[in-house]
PDB file of N, CA and C in Angstrom:
ATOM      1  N   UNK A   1     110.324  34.237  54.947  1.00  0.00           N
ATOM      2  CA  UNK A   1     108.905  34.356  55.246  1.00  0.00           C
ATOM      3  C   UNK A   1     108.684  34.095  56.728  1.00  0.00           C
ATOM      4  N   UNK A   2     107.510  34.748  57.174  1.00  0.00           N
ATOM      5  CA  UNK A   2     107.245  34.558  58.742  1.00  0.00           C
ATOM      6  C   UNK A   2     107.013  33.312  59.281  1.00  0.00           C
ATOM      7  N   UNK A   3     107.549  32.681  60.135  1.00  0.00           N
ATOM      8  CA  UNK A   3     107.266  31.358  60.275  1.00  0.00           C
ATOM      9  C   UNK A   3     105.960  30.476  60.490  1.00  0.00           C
ATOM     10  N   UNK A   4     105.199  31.916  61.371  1.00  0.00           N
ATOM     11  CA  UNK A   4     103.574  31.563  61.553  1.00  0.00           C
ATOM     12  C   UNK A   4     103.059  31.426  60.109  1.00  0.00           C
ATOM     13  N   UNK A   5     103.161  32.501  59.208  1.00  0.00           N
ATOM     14  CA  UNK A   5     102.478  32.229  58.210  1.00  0.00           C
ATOM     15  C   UNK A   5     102.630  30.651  57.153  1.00  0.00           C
ATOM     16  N   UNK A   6     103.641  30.674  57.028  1.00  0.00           N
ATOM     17  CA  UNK A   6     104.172  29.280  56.574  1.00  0.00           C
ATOM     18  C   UNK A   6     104.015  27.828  57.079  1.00  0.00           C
ATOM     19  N   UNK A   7     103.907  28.251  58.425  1.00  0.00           N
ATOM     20  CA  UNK A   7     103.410  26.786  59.528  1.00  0.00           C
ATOM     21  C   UNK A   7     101.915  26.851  58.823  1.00  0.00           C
ATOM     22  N   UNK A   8     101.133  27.655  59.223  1.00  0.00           N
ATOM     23  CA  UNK A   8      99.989  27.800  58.266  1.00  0.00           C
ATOM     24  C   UNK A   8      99.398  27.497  56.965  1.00  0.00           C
ATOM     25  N   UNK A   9     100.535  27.618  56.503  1.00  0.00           N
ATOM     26  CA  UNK A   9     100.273  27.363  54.620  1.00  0.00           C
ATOM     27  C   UNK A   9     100.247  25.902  54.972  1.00  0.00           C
ATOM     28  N   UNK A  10     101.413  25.403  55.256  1.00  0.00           N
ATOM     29  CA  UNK A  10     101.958  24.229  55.116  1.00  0.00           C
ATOM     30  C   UNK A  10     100.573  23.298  55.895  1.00  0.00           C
ATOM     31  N   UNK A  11     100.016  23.736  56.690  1.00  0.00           N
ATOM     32  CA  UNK A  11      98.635  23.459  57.438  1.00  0.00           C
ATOM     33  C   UNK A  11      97.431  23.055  56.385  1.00  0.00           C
ATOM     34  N   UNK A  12      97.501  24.281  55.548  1.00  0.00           N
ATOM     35  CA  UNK A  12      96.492  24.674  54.630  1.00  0.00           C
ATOM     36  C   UNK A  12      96.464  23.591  53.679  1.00  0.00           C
ATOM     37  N   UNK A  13      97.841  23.254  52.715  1.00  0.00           N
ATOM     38  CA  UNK A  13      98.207  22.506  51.814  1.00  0.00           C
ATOM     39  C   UNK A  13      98.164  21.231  52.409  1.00  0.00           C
ATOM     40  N   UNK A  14      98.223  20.732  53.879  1.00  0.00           N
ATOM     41  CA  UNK A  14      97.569  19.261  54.224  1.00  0.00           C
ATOM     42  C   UNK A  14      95.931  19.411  53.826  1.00  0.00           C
ATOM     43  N   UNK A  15      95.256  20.155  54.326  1.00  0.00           N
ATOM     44  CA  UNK A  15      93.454  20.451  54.444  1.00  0.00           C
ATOM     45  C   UNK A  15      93.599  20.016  53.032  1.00  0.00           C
ATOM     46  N   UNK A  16      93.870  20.789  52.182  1.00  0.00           N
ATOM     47  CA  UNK A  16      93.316  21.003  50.748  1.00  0.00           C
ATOM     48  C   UNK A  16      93.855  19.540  50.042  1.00  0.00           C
ATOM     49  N   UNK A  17      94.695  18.960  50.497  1.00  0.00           N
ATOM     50  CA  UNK A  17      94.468  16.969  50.376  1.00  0.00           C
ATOM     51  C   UNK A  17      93.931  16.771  50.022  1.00  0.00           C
ATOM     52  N   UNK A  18      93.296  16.647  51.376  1.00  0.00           N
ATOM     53  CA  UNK A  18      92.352  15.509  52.386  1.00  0.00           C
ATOM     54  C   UNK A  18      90.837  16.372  51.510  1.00  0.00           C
ATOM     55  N   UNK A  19      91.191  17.122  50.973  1.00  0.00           N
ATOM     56  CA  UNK A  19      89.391  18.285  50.729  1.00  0.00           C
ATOM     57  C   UNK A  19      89.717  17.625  48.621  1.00  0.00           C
ATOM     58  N   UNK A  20      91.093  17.434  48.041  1.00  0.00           N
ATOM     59  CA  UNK A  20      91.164  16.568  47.092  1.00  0.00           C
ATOM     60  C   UNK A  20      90.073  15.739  46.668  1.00  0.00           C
ATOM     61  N   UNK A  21      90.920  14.831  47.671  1.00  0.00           N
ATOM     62  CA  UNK A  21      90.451  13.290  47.650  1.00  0.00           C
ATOM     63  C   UNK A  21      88.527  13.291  48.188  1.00  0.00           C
ATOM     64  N   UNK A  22      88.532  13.990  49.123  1.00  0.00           N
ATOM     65  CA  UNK A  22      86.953  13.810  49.740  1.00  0.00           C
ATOM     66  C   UNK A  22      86.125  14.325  48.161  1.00  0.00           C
ATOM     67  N   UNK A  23      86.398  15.385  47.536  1.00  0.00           N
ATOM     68  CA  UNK A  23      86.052  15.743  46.643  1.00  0.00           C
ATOM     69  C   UNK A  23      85.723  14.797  45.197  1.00  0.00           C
ATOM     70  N   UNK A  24      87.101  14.086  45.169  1.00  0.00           N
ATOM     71  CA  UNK A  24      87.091  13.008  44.180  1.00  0.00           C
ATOM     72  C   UNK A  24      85.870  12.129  44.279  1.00  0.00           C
ATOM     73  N   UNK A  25      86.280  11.764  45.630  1.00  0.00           N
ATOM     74  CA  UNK A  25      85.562  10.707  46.308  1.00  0.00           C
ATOM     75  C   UNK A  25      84.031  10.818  45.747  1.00  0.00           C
ATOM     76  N   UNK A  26      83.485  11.970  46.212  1.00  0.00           N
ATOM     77  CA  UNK A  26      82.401  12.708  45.799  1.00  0.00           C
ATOM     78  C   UNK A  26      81.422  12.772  44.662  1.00  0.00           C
ATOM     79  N   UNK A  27      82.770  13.047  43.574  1.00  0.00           N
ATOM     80  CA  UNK A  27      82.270  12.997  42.173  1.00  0.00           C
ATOM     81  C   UNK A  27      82.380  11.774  41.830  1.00  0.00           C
ATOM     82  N   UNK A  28      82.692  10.494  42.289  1.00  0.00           N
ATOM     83  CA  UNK A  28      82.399   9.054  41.883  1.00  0.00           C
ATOM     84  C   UNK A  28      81.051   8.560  42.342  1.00  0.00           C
ATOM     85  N   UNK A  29      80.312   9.519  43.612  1.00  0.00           N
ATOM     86  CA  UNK A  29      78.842   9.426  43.910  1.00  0.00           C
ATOM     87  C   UNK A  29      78.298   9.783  42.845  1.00  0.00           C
ATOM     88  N   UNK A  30      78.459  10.768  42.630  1.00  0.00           N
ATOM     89  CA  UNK A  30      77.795  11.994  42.023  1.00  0.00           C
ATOM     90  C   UNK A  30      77.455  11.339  40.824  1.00  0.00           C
ATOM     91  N   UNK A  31      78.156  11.042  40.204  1.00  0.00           N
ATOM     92  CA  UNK A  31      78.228  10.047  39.008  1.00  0.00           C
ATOM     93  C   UNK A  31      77.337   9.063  38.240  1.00  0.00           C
ATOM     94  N   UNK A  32      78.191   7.538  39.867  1.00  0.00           N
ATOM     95  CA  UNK A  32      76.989   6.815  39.793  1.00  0.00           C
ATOM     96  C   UNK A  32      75.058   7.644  40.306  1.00  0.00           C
ATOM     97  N   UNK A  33      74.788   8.210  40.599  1.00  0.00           N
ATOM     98  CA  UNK A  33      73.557   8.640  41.097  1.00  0.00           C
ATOM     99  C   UNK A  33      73.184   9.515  39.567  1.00  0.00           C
ATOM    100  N   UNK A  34      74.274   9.744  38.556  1.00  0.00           N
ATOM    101  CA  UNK A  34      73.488  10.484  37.455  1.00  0.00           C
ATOM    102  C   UNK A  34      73.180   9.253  36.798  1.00  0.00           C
ATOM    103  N   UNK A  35      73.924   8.182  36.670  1.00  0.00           N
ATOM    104  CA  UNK A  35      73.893   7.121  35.401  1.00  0.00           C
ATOM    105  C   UNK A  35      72.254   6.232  36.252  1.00  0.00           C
ATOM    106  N   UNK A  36      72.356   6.503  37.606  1.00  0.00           N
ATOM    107  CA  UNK A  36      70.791   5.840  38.123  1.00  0.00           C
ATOM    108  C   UNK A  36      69.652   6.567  37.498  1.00  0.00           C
ATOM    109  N   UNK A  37      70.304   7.858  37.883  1.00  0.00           N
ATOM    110  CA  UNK A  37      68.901   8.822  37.395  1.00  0.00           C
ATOM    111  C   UNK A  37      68.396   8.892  36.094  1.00  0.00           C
ATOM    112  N   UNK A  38      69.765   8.687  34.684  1.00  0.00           N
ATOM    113  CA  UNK A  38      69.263   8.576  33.662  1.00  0.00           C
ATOM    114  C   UNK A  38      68.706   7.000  33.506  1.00  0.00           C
ATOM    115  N   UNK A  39      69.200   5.978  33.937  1.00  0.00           N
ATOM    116  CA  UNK A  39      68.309   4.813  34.046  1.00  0.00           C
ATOM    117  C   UNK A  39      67.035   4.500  33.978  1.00  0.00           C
ATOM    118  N   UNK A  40      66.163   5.132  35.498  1.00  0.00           N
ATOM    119  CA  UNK A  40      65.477   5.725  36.067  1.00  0.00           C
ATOM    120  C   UNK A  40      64.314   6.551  35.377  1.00  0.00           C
ATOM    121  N   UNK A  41      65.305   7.406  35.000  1.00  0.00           N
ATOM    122  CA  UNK A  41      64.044   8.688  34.193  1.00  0.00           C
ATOM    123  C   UNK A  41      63.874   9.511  34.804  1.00  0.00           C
ATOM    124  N   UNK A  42      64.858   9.536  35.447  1.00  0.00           N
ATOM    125  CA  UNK A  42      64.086  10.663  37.374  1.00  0.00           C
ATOM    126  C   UNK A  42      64.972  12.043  37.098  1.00  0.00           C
ATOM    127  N   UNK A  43      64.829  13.076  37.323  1.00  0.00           N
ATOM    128  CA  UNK A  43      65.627  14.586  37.114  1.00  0.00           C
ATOM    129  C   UNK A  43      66.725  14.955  37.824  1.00  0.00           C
ATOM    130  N   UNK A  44      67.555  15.568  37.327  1.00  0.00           N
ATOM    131  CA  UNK A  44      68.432  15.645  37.806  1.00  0.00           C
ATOM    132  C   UNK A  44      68.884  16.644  39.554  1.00  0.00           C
ATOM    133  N   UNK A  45      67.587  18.021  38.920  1.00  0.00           N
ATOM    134  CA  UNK A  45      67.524  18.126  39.883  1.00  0.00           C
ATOM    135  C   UNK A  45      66.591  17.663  41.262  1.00  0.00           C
ATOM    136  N   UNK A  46      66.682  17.629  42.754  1.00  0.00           N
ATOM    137  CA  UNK A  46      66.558  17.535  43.923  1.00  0.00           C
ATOM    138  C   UNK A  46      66.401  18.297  44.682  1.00  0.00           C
ATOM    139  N   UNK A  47      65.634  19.324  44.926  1.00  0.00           N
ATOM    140  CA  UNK A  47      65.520  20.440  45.481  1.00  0.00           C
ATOM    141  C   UNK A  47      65.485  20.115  46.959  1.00  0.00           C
ATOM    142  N   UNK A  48      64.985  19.211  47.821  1.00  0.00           N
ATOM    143  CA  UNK A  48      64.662  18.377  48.893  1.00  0.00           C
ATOM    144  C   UNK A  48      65.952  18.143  49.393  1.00  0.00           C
ATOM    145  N   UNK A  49      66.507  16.926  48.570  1.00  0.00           N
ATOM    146  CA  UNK A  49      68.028  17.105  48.435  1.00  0.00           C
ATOM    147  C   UNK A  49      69.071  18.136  48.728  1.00  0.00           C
ATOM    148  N   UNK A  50      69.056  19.144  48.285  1.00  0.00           N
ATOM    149  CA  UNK A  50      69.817  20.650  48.340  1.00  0.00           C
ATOM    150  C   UNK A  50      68.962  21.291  49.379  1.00  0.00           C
ATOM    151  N   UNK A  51      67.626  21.375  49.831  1.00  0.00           N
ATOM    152  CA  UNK A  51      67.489  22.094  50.828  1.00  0.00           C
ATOM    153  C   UNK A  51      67.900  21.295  51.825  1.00  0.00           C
ATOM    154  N   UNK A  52      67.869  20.160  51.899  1.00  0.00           N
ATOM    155  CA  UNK A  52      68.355  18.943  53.053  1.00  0.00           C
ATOM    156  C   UNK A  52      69.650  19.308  53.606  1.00  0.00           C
ATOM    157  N   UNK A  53      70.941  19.655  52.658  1.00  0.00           N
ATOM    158  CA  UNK A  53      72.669  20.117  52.566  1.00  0.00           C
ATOM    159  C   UNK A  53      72.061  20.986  53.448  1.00  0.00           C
ATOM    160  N   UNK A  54      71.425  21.843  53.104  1.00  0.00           N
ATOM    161  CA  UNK A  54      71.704  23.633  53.515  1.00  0.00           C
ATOM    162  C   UNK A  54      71.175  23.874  55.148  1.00  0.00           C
ATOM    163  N   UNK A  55      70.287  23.228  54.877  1.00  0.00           N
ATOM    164  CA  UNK A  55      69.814  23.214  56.430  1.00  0.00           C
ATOM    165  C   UNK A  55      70.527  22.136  57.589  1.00  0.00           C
ATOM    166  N   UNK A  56      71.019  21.318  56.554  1.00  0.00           N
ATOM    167  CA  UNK A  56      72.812  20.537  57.715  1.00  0.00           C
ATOM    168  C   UNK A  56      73.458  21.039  58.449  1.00  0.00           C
ATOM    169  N   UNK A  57      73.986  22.477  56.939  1.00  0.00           N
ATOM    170  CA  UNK A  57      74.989  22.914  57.102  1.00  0.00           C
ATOM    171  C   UNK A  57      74.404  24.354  58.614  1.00  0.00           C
ATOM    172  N   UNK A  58      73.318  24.762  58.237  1.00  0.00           N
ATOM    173  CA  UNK A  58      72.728  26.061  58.951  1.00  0.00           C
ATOM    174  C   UNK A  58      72.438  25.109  60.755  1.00  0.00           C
ATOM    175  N   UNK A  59      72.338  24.001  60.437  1.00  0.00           N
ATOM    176  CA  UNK A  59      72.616  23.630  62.111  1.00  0.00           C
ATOM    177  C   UNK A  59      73.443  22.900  62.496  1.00  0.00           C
ATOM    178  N   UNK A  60      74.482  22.934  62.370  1.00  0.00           N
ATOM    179  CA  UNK A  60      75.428  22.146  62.285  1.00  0.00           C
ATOM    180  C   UNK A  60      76.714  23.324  62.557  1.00  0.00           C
ATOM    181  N   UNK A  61      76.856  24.359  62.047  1.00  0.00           N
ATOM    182  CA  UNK A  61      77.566  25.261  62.299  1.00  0.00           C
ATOM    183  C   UNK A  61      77.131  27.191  62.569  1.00  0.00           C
ATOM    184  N   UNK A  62      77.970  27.901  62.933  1.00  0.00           N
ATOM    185  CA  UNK A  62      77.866  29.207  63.571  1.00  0.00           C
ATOM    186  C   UNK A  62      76.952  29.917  61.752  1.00  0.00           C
ATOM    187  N   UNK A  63      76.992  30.558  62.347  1.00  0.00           N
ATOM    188  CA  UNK A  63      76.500  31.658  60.832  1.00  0.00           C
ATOM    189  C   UNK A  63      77.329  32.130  60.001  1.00  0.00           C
ATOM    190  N   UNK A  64      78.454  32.629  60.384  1.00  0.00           N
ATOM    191  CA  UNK A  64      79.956  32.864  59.302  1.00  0.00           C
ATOM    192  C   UNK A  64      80.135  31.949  58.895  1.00  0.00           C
ATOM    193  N   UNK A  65      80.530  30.542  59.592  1.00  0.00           N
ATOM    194  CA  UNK A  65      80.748  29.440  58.639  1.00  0.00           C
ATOM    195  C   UNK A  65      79.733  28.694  57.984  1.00  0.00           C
ATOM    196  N   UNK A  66      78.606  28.529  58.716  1.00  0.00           N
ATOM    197  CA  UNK A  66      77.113  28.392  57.869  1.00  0.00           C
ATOM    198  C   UNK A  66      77.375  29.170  56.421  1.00  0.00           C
ATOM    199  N   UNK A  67      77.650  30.507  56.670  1.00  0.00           N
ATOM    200  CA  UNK A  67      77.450  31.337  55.072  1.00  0.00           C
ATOM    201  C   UNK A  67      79.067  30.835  54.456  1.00  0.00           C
ATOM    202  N   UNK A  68      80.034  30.331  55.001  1.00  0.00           N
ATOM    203  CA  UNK A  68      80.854  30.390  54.151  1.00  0.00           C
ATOM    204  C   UNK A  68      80.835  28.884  53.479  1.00  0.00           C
ATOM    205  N   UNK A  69      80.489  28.245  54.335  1.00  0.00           N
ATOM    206  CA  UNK A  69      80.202  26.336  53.435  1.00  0.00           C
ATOM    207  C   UNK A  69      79.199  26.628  52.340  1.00  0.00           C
ATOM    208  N   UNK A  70      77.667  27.727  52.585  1.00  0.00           N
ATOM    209  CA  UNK A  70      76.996  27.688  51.283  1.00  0.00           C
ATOM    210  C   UNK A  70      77.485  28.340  50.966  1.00  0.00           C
ATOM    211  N   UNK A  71      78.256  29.029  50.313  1.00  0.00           N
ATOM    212  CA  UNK A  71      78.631  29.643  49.233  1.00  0.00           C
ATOM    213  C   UNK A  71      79.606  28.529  48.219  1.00  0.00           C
ATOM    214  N   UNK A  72      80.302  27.592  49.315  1.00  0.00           N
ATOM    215  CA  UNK A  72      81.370  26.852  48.284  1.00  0.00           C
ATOM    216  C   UNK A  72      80.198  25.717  47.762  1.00  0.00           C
ATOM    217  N   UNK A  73      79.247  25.018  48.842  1.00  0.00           N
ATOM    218  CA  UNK A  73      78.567  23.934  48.529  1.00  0.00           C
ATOM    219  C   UNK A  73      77.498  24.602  47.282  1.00  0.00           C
ATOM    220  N   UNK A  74      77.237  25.909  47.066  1.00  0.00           N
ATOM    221  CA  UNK A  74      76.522  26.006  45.775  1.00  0.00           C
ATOM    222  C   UNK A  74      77.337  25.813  44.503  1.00  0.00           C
ATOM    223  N   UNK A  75      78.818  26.242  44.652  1.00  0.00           N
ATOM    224  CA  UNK A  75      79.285  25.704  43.342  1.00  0.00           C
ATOM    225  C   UNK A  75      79.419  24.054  42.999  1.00  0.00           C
ATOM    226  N   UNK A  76      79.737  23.309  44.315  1.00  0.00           N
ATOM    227  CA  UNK A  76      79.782  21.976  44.629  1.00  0.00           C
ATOM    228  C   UNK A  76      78.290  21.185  43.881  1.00  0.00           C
ATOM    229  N   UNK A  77      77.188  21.773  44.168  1.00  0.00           N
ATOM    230  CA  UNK A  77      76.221  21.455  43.679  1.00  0.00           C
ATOM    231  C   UNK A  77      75.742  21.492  42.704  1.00  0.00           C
ATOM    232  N   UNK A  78      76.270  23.072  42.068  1.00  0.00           N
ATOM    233  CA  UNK A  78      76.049  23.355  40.352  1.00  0.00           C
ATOM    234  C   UNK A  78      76.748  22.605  39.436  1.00  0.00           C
ATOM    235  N   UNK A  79      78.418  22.024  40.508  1.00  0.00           N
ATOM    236  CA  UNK A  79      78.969  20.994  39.240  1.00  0.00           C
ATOM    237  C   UNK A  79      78.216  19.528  39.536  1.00  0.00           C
ATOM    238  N   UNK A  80      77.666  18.992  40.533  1.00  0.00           N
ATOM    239  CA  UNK A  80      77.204  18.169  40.587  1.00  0.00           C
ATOM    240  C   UNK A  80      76.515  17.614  39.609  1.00  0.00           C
ATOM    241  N   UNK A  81      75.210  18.578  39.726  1.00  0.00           N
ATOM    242  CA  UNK A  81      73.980  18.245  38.642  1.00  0.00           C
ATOM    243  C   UNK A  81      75.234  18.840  37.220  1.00  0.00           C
ATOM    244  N   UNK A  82      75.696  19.459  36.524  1.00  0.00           N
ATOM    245  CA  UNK A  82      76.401  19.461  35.498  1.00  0.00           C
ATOM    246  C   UNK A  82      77.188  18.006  35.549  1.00  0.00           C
ATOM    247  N   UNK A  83      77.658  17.386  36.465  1.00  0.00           N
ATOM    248  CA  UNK A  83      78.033  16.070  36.474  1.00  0.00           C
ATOM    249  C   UNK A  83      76.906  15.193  35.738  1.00  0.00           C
ATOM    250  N   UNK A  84      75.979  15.013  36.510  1.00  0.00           N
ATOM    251  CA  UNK A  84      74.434  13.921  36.616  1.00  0.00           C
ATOM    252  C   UNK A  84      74.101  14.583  35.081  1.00  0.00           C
ATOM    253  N   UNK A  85      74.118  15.623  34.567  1.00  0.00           N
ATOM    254  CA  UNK A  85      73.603  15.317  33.227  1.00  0.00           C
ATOM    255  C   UNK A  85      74.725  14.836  32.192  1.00  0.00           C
ATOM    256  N   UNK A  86      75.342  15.028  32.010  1.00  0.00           N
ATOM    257  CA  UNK A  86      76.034  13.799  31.166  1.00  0.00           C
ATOM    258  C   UNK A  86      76.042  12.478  30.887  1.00  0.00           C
TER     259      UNK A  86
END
């Protein structure tokens, strides 16, 4: 195999770790904030919340990567709240 491509992978397969664990990390928020919310009484969804992410993400980075973080952070979000209701 080409060596660039493989230096690359091998690049890739560190990211996707470190994107693991941040992830894990994540869904132990995610979690506690559903078991508050059912506490609480409060809904699961946050629209404020999710427009808050999106507009982070829309200044915070270029427009290709702006559109390519929302596209992953909407599935990120759909398992979220599927998290928080349980």
């Amino acid at each position: 195999m080409n060596k660039d491509i493989q230096k690359n992978r091998d690049r890739i397969d560190a990211i996707d770790n470190q994107v693991f664990d941040l992830l894990i990390d994540r869904l132990d928020a995610v979690t506690t904030i559903g078991y508050i919310k059912k506490q609480e009484g409060l809904p699961v969804l946050d629209q404020n919340r999710e427009s808050a992410i999106y507009a982070k993400i829309d200044a915070k980075f270029s427009a290709i990567e702006a559109d390519f973080l929302k596209h992953i952070y909407q599935s990120i979000i759909t398992e979220s709240k599927r998290v928080e209701e349980k």
